[in-house]
Protein backbone atom coordinates (compact mmCIF):
# COMPACT_ATOMS: atom_id res chain seq x y z
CA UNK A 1 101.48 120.95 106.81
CA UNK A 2 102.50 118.89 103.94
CA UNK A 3 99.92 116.95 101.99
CA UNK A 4 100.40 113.84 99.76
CA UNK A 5 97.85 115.61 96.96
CA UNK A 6 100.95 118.21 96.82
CA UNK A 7 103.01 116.00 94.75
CA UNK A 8 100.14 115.47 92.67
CA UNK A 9 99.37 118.69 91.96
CA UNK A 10 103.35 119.50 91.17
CA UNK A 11 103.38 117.00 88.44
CA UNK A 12 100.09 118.53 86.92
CA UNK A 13 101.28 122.02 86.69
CA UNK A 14 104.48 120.18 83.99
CA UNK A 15 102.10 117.63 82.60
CA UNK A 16 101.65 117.49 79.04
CA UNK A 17 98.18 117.83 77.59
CA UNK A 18 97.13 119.35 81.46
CA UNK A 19 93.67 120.22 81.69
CA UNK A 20 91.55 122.66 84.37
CA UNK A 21 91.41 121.17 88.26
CA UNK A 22 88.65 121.11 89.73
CA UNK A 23 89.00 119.88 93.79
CA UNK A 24 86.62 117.85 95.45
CA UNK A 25 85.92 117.21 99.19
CA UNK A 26 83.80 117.79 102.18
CA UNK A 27 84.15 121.31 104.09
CA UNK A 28 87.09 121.58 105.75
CA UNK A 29 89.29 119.05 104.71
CA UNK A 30 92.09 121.73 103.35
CA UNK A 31 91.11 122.13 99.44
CA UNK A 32 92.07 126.23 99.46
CA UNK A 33 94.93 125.48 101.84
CA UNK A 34 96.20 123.01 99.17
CA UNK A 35 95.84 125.25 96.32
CA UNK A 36 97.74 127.80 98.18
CA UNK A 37 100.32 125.79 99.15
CA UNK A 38 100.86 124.77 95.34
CA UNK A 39 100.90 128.54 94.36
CA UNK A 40 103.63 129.56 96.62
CA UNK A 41 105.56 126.04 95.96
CA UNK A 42 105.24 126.39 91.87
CA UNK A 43 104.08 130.27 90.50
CA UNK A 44 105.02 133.27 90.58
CA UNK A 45 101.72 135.19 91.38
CA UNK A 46 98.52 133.78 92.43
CA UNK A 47 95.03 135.30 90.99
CA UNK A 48 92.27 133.96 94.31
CA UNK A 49 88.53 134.51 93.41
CA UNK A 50 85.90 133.72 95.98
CA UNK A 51 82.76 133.33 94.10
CA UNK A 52 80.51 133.45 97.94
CA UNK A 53 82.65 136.89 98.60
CA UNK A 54 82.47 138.12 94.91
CA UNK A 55 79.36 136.67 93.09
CA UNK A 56 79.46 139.65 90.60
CA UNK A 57 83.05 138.24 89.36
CA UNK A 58 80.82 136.20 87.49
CA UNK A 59 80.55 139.25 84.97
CA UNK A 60 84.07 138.57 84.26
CA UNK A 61 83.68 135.05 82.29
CA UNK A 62 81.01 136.01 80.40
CA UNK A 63 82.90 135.71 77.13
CA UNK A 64 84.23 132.40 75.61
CA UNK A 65 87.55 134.44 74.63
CA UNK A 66 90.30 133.24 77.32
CA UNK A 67 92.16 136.39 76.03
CA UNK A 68 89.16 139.12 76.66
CA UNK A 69 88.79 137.45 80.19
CA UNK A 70 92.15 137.76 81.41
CA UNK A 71 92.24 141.16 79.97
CA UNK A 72 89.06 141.87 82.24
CA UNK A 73 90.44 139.92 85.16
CA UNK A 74 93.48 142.12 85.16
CA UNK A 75 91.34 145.11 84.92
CA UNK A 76 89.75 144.51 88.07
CA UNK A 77 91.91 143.32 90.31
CA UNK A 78 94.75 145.63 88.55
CA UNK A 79 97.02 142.64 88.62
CA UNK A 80 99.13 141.13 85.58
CA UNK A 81 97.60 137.27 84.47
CA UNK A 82 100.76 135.58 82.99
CA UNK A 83 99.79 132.22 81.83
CA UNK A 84 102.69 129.88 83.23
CA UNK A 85 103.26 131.97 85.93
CA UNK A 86 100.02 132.57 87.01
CA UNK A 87 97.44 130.49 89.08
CA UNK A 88 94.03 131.51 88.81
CA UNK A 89 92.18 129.91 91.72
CA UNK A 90 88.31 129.95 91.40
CA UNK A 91 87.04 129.20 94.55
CA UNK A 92 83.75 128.27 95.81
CA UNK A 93 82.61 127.73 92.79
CA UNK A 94 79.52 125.76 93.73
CA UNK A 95 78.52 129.27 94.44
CA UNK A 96 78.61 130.09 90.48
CA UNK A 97 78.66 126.52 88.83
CA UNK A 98 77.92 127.98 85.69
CA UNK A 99 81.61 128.64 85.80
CA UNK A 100 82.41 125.18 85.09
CA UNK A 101 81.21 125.28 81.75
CA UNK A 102 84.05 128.22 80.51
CA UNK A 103 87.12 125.72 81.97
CA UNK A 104 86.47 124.25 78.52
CA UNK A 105 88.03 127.17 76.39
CA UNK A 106 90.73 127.49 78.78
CA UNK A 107 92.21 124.26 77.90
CA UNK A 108 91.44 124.28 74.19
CA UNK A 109 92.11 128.18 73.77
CA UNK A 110 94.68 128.69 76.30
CA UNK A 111 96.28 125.26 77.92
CA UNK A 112 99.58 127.03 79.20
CA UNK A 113 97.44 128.94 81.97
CA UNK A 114 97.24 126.97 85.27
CA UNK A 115 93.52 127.04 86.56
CA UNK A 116 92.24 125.43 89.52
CA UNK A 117 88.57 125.36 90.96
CA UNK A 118 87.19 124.04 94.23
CA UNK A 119 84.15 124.06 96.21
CA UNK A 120 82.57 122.63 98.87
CA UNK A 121 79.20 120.67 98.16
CA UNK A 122 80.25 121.03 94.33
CA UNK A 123 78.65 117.39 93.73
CA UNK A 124 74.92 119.13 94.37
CA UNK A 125 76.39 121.55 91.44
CA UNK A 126 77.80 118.87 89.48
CA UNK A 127 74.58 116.35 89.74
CA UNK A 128 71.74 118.71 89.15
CA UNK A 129 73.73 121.17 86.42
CA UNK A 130 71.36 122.69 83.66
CA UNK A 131 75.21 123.76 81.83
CA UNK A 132 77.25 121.81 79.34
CA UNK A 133 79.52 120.36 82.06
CA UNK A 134 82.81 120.17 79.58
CA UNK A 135 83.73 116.37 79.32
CA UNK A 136 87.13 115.42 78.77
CA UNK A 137 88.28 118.65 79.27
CA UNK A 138 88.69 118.92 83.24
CA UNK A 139 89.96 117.04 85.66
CA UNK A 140 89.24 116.37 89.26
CA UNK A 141 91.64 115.45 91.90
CA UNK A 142 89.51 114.25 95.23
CA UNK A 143 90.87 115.41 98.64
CA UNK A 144 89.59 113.98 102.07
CA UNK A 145 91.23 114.21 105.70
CA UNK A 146 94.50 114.19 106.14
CA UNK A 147 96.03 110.30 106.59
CA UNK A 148 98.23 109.36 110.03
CA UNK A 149 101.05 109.55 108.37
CA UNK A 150 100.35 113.13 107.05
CA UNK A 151 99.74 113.90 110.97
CA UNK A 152 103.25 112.42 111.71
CA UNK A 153 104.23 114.73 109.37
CA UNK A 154 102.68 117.51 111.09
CA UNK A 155 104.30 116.47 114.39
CA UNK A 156 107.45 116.68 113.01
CA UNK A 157 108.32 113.24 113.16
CA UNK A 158 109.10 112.63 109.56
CA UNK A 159 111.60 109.86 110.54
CA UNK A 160 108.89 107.99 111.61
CA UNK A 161 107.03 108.45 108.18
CA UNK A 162 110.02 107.03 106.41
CA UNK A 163 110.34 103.69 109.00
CA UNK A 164 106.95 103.25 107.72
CA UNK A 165 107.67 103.58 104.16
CA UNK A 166 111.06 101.35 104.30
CA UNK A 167 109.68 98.50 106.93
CA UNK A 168 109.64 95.14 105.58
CA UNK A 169 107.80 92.38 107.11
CA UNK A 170 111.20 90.34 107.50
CA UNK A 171 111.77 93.23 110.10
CA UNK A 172 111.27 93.05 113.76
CA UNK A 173 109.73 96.33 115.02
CA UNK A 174 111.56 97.41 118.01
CA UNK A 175 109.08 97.89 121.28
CA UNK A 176 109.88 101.57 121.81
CA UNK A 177 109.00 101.63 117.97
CA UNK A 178 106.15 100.42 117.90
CA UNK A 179 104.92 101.76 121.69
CA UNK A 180 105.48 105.55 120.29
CA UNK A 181 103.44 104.64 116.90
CA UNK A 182 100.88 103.35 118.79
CA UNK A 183 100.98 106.45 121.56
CA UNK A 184 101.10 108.64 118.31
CA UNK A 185 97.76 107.13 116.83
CA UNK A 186 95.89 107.39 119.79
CA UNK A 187 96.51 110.77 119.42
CA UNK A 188 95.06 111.06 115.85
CA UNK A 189 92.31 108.84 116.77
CA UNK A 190 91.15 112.12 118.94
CA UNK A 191 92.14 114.76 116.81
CA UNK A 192 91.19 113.36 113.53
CA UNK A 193 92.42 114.33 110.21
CA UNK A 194 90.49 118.03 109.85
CA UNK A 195 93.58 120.08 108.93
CA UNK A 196 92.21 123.07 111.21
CA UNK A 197 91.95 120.29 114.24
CA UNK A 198 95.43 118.99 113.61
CA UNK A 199 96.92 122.82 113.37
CA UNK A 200 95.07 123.83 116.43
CA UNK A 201 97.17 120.38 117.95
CA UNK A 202 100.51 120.88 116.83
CA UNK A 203 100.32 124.86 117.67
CA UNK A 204 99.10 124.07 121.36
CA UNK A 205 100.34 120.61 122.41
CA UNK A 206 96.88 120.23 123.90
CA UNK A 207 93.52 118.82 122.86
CA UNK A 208 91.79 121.97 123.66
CA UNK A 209 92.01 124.25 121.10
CA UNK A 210 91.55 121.01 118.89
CA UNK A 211 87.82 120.07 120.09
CA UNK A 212 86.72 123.63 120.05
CA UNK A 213 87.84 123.45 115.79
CA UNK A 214 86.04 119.90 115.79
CA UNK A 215 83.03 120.92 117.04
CA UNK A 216 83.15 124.10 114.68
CA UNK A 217 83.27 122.00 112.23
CA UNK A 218 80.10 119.89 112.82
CA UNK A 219 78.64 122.99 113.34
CA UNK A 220 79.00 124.23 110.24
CA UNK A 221 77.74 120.76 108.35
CA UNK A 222 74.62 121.44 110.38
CA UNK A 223 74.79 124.52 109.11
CA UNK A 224 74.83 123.70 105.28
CA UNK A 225 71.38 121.72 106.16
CA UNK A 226 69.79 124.54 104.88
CA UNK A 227 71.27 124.56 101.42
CA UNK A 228 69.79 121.16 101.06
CA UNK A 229 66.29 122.41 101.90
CA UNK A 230 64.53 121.61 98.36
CA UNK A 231 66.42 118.17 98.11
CA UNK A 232 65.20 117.26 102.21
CA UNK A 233 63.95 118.00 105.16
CA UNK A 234 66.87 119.45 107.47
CA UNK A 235 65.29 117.64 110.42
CA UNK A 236 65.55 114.30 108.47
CA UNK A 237 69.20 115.57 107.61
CA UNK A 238 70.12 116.23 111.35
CA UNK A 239 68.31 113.29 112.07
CA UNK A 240 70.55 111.12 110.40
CA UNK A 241 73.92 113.27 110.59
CA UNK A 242 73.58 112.36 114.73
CA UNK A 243 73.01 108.81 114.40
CA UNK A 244 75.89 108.06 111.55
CA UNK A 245 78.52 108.27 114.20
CA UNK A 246 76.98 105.34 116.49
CA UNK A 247 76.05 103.21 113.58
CA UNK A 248 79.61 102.61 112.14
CA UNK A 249 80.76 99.07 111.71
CA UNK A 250 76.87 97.86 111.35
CA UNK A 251 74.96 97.56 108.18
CA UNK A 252 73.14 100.66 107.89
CA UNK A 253 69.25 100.04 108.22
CA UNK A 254 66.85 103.00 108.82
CA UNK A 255 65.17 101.55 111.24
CA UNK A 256 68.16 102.13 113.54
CA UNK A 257 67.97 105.88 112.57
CA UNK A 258 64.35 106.42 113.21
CA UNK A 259 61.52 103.36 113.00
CA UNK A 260 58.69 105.37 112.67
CA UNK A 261 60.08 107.98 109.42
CA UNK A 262 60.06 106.75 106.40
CA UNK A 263 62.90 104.97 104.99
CA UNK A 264 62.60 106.75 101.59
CA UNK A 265 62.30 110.02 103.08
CA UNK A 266 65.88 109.43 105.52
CA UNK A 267 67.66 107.52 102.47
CA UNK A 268 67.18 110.90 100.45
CA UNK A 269 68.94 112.51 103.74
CA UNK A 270 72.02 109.88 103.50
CA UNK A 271 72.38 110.77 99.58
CA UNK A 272 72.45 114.51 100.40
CA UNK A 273 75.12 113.70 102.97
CA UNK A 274 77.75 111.57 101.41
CA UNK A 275 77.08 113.85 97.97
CA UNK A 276 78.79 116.88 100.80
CA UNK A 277 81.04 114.24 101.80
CA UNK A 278 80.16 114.40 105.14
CA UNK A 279 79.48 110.77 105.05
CA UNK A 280 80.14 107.85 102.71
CA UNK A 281 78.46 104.48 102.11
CA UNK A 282 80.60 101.13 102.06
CA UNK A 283 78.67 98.96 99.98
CA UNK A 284 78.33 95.36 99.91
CA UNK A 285 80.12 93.93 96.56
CA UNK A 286 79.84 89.88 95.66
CA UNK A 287 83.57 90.28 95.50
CA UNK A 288 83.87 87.94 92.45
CA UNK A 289 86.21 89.82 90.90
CA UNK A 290 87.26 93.21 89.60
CA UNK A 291 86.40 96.43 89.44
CA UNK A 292 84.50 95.44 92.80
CA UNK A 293 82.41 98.05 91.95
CA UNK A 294 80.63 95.54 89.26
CA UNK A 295 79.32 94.14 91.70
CA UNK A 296 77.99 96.59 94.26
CA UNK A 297 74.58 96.43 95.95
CA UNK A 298 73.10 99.36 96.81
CA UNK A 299 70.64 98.12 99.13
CA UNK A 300 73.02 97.05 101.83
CA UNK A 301 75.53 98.64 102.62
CA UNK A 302 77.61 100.61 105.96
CA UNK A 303 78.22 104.31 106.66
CA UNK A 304 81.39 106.21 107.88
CA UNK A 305 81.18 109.95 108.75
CA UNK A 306 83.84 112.30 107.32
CA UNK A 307 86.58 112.03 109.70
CA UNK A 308 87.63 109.90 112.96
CA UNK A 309 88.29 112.86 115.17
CA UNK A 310 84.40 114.22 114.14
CA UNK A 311 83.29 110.85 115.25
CA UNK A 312 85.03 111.45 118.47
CA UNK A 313 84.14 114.39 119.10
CA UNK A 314 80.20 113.21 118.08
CA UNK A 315 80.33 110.60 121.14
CA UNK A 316 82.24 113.12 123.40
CA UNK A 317 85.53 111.38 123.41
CA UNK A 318 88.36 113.13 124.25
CA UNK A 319 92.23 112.86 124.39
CA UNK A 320 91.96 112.97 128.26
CA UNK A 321 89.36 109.84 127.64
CA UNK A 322 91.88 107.99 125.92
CA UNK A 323 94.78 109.00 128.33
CA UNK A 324 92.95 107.50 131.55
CA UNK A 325 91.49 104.38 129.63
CA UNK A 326 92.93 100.69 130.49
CA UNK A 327 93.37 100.12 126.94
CA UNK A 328 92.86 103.31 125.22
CA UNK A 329 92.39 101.89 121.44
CA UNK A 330 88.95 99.47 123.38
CA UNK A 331 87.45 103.39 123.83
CA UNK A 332 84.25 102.61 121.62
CA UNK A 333 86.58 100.41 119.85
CA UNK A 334 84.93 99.05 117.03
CA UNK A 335 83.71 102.05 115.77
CA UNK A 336 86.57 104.14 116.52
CA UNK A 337 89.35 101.59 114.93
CA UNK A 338 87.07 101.08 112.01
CA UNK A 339 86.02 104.64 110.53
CA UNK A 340 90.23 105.25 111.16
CA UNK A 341 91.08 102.08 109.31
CA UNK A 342 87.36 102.55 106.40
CA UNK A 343 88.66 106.41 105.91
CA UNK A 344 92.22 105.61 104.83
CA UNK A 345 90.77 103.04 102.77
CA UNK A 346 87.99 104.89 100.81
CA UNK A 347 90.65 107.58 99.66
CA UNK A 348 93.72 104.83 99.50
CA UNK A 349 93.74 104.96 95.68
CA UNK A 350 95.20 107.73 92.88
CA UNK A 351 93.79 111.33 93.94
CA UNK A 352 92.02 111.53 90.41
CA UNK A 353 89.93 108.59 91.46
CA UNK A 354 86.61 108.83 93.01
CA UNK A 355 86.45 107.54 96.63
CA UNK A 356 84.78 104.49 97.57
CA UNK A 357 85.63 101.05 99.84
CA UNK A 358 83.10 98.29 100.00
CA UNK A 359 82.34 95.34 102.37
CA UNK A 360 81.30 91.85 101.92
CA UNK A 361 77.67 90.25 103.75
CA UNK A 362 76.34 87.16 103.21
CA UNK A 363 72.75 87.24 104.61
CA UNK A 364 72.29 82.98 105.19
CA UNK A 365 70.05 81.74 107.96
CA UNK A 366 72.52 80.16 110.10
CA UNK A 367 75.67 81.05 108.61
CA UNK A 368 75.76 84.84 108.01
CA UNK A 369 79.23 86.65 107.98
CA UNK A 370 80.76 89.93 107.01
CA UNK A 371 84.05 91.07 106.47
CA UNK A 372 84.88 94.30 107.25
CA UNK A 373 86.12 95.75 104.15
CA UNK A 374 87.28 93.94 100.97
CA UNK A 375 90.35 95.91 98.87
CA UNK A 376 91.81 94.86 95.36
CA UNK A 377 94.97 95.12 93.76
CA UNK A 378 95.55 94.20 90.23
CA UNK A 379 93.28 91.13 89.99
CA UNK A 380 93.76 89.84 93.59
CA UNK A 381 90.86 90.85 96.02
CA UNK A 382 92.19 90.96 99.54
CA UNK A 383 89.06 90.44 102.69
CA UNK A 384 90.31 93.10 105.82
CA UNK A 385 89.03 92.50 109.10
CA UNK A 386 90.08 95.20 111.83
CA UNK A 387 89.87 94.47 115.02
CA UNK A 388 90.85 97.32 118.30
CA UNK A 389 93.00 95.16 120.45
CA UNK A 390 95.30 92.19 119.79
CA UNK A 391 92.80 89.41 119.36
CA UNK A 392 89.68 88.35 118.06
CA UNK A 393 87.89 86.01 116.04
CA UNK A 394 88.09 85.88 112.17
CA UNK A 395 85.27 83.40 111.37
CA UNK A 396 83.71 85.44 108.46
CA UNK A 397 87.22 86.30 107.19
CA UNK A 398 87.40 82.40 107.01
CA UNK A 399 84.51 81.77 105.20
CA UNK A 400 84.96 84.49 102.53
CA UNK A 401 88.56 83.15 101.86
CA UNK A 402 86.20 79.56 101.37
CA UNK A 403 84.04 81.12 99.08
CA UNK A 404 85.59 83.16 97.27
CA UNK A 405 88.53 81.21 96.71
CA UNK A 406 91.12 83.26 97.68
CA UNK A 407 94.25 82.81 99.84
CA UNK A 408 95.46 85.77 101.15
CA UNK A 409 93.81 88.55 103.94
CA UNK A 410 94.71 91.34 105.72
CA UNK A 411 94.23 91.81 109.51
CA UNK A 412 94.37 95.06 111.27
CA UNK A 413 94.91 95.39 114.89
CA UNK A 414 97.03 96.87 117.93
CA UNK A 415 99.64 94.19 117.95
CA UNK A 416 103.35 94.14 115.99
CA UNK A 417 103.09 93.14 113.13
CA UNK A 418 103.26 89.51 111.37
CA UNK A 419 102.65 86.91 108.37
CA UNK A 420 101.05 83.81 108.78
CA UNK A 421 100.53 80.13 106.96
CA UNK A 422 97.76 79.64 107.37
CA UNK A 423 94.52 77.51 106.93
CA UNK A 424 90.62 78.47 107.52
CA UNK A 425 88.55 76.46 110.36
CA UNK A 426 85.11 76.06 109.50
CA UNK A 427 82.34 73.91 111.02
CA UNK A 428 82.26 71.35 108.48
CA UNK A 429 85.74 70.26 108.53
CA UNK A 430 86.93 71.41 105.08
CA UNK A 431 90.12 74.07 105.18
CA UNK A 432 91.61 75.99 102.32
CA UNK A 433 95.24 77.41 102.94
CA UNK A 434 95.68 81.13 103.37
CA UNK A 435 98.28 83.96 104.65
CA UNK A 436 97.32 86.03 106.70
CA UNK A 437 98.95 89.55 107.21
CA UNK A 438 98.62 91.45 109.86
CA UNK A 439 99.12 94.86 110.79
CA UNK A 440 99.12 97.45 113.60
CA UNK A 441 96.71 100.28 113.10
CA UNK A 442 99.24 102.39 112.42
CA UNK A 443 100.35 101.05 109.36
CA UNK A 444 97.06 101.44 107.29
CA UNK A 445 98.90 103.86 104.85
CA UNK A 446 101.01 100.88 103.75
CA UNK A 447 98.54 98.86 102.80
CA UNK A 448 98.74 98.83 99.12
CA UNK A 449 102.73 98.18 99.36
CA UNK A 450 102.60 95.43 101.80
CA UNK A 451 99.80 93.53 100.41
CA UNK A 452 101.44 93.09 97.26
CA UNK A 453 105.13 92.11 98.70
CA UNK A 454 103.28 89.39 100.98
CA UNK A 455 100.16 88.20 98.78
């Protein structure tokens, strides 16, 4: 199944001054897959080391001598290390972080020999290391769920993949079109992005196979509550893990989790969660201007869970749900529509760039509002509201284009799409001129493009 962090990865193994990898993602999103795919697409040979299968190939980097620990690598697994043709794959390496520490004499001792690392819950490793972590000389490339269009891919219907990529909004989207997309992403609304969800899928033409993987999968998050054990209580951690999945689209409050814990104690349980990935926090920023970050509050902010198909599979939605619905995307709409829409968006920028998304509240007696999620490009910031069917109301979308002073915003929903002149209605009579943008679900993966030809 192709992945869009392929072509990343094939311009690191030619770039000059290219440093060690290190992947980073939640369990299950496809980081060994992805390596693998890269050996077999750009090396010769392939060198694999599971630190959880082999702790004692720690032994092997004991030196500081790149040259002494090939020599010993090749020793024990009797195979030739050639740098340039080799990969050498350290994997699960939160298993042995010390590891982490050696990438540095790799790149200054030996830079023409391609190492990767990955790990799941490598940010525990990473945040509470007692090594020299080696600054400047690694680099990370983050990898989450796989997109829509990666699942079109998957299908086989690459031709829709490229209508994507070449619509313009001067372009009428023929019904059949844009019926099939939107058949297509009900389908991925189910299944989700988990790479061993979507195989199960494509393999089987049948959900079945795919909800036994999803719920696997949660399983084995539950299952990692136990590594956390000196960081926080797994029953706080499972506590929270279950309600993350009904809370999406609301600002998270801990109340809603459990009013009678502490909210300390179940904010140390959210931490440990989104530092595994398995969830991440959309934070409230003032939106004033750029990096949006700047302006973050950590206090309030809203959670998504890993994936949209885990979510799914969390409220025990299935494709059989969706099938037999009136109007399948109004299945637990709101939620649904926005963890598909929030996840695209948190990993929507370079793959070397940590994740994150944010959302705009203003907390006014009388006049509160919140926008969805706000995006930026350059220096324009860009207010998204997403909405499950083909209407709704966009009165805080209004009043942050007031505010703010900004004239453009982005609309996603289940209708064709369309751009719009138009002005913001507010209670007290004064209206600021806008354009509006809006886009079917389905197109969230050409967001970036689109904003900037219509802004």
């Amino acid at each position: 199944m192709h992945r869009i962090a392929l072509d990343y990865l094939r311009t690191w193994t030619t770039r000059a001054g290219r440093k060690p990898l290190i992947l980073r993602g939640a369990r299950q999103v496809g980081k060994s897959h992805l390596v693998r795919m890269l050996a077999e697409d750009a090396f010769e040979d392939m060198l694999e080391i599971n630190l959880e299968v082999e702790p004692d190939a720690v032994s092997l980097f004991a030196s500081k001598d790149p040259q002494t620990i090939l020599e010993l690598l090749e020793a024990r697994y009797g195979r030739r290390v050639t740098p340039g043709a080799t990969l050498l794959f350290l994997d699960e390496v939160q298993a042995a972080p010390e590891l982490l520490a050696c990438l540095r004499y790799f790149y200054e001792r030996m830079p023409e020999l391609h190492v990767v690392a990955a790990g799941s819950l490598l940010d525990f490793a990473l945040r509470d290391h007692s090594f020299s972590m080696p600054v400047g000389r690694i680099e990370y490339l983050h990898l989450g769920p796989m997109t829509f269009e990666e699942f079109l891919r998957a299908l086989g219907r690459e031709h829709l993949v490229r209508f994507l990529a070449d619509w313009t909004v001067k372009v009428e989207i023929p019904e059949a079109i844009h019926n099939e997309l939107s058949r297509l992403l009900r389908r991925f609304l189910i299944v989700g992005g988990m790479p061993a969800s979507v195989e199960a899928f494509v393999s089987s033409g049948a959900g079945d196979e795919s909800e036994r993987i999803k719920q696997g999968i949660l399983s084995t998050y539950r299952d990692d509550f136990a590594k956390y054990r000196r960081r926080s209580d797994p029953r706080r951690l499972e506590k929270v893990f279950a309600r993350i999945p009904q809370l999406i689209g609301r600002k998270f409050m801990y109340s809603h989790v459990d009013r009678e814990d502490r909210s300390r104690e179940l904010g140390a349980a959210l931490e440990m969660l989104c530092m595994a990935r398995v969830a991440h926090k959309i934070r409230h920023s003032a939106a004033n201007g750029i990096p949006l970050r700047a302006e973050a509050d950590e206090r309030r902010f809203k959670v998504l869970f890993a994936d949209v198909g885990l979510v799914c599979r969390s409220a025990g939605l299935s494709i059989l749900d969706l099938e037999e619905a009136a109007d399948p995307l109004l299945v637990n709409a709101g939620v649904v529509c926005e963890q598909f829409i929030g996840q695209h968006l948190v990993h929507r920028d370079e793959p070397y760039e940590e994740p994150e998304a944010f959302c705009w509240m203003r907390e006014k007696s009388q006049s509160s509002a919140e926008v969805d999620y706000v995006i930026s490009f350059g220096e324009t910031i860009v207010p998204v509201e997403v909405k499950a069917g083909k209407t709704g109301t966009l009165k805080s979308l209004h009043v942050f284009l007031r505010d703010k002073k900004r004239s453009f915003a982005l609309r996603f929903n289940a209708d064709k799409p369309s751009l719009l002149d138009a002005k913001t209605s507010l209670a007290d009579g004064r209206n600021t001129p806008f354009r509006l943008l809006s886009l079917p679900l389905y197109m969230v993966g050409q967001t970036r493009r689109l904003c900037r030809e219509c802004s």
